[in-house]
N, C-alpha and C. Protein backbone atom coordinates (compact mmCIF):
# COMPACT_ATOMS: atom_id res chain seq x y z
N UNK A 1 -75.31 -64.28 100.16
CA UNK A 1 -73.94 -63.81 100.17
C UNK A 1 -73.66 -62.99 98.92
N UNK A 2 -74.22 -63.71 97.78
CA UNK A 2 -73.87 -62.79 96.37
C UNK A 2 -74.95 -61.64 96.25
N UNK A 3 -76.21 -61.40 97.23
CA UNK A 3 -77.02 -60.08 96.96
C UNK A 3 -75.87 -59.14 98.23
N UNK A 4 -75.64 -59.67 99.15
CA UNK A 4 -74.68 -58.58 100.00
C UNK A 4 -73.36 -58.57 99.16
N UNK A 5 -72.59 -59.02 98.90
CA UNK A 5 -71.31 -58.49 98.02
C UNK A 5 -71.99 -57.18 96.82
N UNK A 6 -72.92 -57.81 96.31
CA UNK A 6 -73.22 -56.86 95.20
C UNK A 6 -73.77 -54.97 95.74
N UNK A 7 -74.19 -55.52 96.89
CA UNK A 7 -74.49 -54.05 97.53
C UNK A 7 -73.73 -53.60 98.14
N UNK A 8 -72.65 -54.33 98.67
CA UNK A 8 -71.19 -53.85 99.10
C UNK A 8 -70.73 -53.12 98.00
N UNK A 9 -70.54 -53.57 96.42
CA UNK A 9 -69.67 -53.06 95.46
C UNK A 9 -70.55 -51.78 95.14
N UNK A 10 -71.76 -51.44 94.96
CA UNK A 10 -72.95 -50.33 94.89
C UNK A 10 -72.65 -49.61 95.70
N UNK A 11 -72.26 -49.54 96.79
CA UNK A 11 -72.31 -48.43 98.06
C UNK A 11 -70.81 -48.01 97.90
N UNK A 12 -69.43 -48.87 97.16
CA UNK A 12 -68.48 -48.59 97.39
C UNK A 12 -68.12 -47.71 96.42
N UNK A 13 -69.01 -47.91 94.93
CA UNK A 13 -68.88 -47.26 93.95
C UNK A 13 -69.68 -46.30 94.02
N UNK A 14 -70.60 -45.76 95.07
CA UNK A 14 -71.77 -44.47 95.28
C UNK A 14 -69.99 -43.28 95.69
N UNK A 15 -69.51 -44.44 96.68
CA UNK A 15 -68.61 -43.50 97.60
C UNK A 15 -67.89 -43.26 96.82
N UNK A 16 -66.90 -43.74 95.58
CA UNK A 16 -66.18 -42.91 95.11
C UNK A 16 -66.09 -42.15 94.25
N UNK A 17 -67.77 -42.12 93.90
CA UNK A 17 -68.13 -41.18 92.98
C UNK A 17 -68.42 -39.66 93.75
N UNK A 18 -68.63 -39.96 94.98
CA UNK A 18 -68.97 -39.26 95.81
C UNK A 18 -67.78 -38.40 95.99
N UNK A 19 -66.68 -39.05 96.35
CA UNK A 19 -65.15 -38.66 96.65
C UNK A 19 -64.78 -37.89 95.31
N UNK A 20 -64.59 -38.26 94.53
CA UNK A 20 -64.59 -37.96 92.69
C UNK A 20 -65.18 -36.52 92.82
N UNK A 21 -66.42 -36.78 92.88
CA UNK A 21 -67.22 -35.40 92.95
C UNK A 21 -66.88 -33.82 94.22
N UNK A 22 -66.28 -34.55 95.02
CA UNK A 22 -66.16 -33.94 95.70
C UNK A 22 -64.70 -32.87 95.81
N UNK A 23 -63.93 -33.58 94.93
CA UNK A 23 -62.47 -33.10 94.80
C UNK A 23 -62.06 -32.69 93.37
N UNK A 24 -62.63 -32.50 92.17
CA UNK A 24 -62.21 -32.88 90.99
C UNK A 24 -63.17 -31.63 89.71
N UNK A 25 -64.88 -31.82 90.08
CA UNK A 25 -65.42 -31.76 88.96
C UNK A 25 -65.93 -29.81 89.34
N UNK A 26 -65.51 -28.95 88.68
CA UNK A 26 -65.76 -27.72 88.79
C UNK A 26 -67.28 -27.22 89.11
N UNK A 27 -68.53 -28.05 88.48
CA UNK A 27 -69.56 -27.22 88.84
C UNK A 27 -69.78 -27.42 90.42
N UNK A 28 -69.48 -27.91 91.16
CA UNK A 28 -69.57 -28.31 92.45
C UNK A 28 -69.48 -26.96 93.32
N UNK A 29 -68.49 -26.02 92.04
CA UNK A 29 -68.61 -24.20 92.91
C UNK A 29 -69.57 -23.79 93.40
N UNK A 30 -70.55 -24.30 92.23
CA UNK A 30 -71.68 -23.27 92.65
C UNK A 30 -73.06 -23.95 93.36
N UNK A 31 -72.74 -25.04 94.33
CA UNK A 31 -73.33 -25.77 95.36
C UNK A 31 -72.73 -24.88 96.56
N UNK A 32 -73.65 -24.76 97.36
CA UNK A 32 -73.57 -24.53 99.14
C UNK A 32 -72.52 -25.05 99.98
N UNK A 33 -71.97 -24.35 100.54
CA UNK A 33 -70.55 -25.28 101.51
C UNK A 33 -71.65 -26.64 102.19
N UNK A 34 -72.59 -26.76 102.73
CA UNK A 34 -73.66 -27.12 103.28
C UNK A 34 -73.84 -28.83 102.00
N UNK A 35 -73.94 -28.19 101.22
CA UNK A 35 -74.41 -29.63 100.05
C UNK A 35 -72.88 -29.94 99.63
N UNK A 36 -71.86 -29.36 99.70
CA UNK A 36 -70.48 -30.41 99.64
C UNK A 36 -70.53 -31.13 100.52
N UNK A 37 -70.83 -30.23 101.89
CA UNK A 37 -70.43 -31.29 103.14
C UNK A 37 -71.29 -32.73 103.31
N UNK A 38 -72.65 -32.43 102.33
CA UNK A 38 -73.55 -33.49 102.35
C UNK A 38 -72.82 -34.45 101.53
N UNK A 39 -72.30 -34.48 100.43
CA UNK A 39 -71.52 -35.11 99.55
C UNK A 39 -70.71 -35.69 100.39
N UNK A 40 -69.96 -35.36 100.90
CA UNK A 40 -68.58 -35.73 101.14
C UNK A 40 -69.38 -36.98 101.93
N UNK A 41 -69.86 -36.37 103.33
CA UNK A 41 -70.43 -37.59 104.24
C UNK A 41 -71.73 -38.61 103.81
N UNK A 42 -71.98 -38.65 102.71
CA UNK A 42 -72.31 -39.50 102.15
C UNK A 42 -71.58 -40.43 101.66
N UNK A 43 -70.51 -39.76 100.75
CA UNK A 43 -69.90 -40.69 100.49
C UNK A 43 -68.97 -41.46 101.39
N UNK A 44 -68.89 -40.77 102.81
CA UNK A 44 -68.14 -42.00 103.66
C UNK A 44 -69.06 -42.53 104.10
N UNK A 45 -70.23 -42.23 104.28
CA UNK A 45 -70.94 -43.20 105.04
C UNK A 45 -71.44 -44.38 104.04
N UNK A 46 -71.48 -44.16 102.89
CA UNK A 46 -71.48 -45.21 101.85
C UNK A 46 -70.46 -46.60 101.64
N UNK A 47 -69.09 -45.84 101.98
CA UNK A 47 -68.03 -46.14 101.92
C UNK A 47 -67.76 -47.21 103.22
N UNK A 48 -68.34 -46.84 104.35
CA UNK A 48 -68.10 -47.25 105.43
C UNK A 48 -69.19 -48.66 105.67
N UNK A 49 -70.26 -48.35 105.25
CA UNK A 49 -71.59 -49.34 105.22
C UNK A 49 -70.97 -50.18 103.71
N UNK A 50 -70.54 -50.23 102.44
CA UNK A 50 -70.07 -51.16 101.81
C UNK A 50 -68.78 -51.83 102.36
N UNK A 51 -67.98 -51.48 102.95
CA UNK A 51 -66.68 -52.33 103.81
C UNK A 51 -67.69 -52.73 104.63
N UNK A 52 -68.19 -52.17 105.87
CA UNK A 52 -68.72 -53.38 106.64
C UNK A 52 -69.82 -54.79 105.89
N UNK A 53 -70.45 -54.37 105.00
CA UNK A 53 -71.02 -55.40 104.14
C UNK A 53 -70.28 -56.43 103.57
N UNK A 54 -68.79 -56.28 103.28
CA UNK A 54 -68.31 -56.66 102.67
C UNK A 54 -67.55 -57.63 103.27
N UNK A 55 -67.33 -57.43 104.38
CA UNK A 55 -66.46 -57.89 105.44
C UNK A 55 -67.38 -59.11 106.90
N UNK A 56 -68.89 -58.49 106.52
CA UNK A 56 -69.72 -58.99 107.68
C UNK A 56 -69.81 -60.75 107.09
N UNK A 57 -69.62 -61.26 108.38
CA UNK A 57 -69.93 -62.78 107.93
C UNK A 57 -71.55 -62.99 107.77
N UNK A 58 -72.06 -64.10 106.70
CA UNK A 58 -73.24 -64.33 106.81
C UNK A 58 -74.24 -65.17 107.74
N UNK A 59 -75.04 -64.93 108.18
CA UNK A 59 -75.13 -65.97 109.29
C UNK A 59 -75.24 -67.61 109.11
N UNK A 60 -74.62 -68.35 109.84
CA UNK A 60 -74.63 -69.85 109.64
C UNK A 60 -73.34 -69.98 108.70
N UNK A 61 -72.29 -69.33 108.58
CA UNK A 61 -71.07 -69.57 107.90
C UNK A 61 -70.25 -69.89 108.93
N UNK A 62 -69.26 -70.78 108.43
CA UNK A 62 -68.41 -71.29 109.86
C UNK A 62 -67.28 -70.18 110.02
N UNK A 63 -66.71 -70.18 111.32
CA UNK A 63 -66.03 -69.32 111.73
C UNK A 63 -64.38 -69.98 111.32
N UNK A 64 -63.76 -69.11 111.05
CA UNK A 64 -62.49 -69.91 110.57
C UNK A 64 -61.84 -69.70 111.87
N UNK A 65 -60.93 -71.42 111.93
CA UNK A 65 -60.04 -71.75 113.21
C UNK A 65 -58.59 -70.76 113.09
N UNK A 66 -58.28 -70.08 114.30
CA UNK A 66 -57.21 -69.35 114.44
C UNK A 66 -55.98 -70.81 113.80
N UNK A 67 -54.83 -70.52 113.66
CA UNK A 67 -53.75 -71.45 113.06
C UNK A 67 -53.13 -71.67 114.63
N UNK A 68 -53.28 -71.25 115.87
CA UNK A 68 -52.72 -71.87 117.09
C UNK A 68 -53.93 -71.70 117.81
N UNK A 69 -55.10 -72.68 117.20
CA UNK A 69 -56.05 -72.70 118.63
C UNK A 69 -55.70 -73.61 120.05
N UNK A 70 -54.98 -74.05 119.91
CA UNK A 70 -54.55 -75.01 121.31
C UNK A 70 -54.94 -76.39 121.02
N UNK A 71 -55.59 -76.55 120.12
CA UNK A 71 -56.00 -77.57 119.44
C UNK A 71 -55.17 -78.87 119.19
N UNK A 72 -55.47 -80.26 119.17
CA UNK A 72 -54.23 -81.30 119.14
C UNK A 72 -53.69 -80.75 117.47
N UNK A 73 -52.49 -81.59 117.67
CA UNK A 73 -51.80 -81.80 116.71
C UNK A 73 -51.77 -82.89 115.92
């Protein structure tokens, strides 16, 4: 659980360096429309693969009970 959180926070911090880079830092002019666009979708796909990491249950963790499972009282 603590090696997937930690690669969750790595991929989340690739992406907003990615984002950062992509909106902000001037030499980026003189890159290819072609290698921004690589940037950019890197960094969501970074972005997107650390939330789902982050969020994925581990296997053999219990599933938490809804608060009205139908369940007695």
């Amino acid at each position: 659980m603590i090696r997937q959180r930690v690669l969750a926070i790595l991929l989340l911090l690739i992406a907003f360096v990615a984002l950062a880079l992509s909106h902000t830092f001037p030499f980026l002019d003189d890159l290819s429309e072609l290698e921004e666009t690589a940037i950019v979708f890197l960094g969501a796909g970074c972005g997107l693969a650390g939330v789902w990491l982050w969020l994925r249950k581990t296997p053999g963790a219990p599933t938490p009970r809804a608060a009205d499972d139908g369940g007695s009282h």
